[in-house]
Protein backbone atom coordinates (compact mmCIF):
# COMPACT_ATOMS: atom_id res chain seq x y z
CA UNK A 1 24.46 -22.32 31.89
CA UNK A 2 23.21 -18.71 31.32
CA UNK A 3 19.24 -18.47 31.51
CA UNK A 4 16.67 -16.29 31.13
CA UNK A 5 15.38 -17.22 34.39
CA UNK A 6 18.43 -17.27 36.53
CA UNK A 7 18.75 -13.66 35.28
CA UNK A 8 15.27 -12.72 36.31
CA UNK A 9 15.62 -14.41 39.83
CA UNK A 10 17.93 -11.43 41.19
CA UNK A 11 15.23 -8.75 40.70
CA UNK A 12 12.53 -8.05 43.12
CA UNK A 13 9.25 -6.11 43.31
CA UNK A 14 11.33 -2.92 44.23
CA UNK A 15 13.76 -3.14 41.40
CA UNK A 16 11.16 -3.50 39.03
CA UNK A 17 9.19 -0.53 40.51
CA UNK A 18 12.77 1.56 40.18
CA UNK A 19 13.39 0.47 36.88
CA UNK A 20 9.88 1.56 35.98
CA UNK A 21 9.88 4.80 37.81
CA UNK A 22 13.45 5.68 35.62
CA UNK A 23 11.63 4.86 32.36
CA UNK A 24 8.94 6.40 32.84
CA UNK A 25 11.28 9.82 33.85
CA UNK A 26 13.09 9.44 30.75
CA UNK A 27 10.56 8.22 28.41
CA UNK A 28 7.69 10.49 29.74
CA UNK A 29 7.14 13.22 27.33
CA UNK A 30 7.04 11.22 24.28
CA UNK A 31 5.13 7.78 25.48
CA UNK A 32 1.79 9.27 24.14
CA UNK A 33 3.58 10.31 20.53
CA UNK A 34 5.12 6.52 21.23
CA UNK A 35 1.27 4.89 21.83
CA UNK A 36 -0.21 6.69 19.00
CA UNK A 37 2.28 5.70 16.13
CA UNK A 38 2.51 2.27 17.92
CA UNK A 39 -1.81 1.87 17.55
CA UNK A 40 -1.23 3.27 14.00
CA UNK A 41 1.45 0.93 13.39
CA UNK A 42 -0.73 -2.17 14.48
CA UNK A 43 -4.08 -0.44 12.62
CA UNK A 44 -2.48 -0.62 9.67
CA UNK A 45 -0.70 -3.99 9.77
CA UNK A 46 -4.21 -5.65 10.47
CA UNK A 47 -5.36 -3.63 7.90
CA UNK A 48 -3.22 -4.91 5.86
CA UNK A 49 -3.35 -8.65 6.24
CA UNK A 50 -6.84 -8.19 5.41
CA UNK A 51 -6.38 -6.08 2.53
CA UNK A 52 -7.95 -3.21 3.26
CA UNK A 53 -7.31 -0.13 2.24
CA UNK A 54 -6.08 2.88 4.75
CA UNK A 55 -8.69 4.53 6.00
CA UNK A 56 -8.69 8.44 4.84
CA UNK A 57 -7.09 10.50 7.60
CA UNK A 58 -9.20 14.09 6.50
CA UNK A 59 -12.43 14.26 5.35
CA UNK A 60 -10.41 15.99 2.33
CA UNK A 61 -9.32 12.98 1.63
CA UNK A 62 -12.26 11.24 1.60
CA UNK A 63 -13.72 9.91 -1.71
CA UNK A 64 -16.82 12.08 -2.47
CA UNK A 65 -20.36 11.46 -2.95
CA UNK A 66 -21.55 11.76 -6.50
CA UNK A 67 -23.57 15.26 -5.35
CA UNK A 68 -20.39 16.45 -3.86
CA UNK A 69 -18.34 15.95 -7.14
CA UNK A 70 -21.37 17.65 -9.04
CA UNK A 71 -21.28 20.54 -6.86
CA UNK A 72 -17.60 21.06 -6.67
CA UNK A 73 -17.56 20.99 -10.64
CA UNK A 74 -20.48 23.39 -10.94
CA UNK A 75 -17.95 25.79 -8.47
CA UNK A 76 -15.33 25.04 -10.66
CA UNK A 77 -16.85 26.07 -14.12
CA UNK A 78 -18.26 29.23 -11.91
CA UNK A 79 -15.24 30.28 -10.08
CA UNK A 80 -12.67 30.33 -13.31
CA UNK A 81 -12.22 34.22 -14.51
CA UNK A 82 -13.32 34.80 -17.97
């Protein structure tokens, strides 16, 4: 019978340490894009099962401040040619 375990009996310290080495070779440029989308991912998933909202990724998108909406209307009614 076919195990998990009989499979993993074959490889040593130094195979793992190759196989490692290889991965990292071919994988090396992108595991920090990889890590970053991967923390996202996981972010928002616990996020999520605690219904949260996302958290605003610019302060653009960031809801304002009652002052801030004041003053960005008073800019707006300045700013519009007449």
């Amino acid at each position: 019978m076919y195990t998990e375990a009989a499979f993993l009996s074959g490889i040593g310290p130094g195979e793992l340490v190759l196989i490692f080495l290889v991965l990292l070779l071919v994988f090396g440029p992108r595991l920090p894009e990889v890590g970053r989308s991967l923390g996202i991912g996981i972010k928002e998933f616990k996020d999520g099962l605690k219904g949260e909202q996302p958290h605003p990724k610019s302060s653009a998108d960031a809801p304002q401040t009652t002052s801030e909406r004041q003053e960005n209307e008073q800019h707006q009614t300045t700013e519009r040619p007449g």
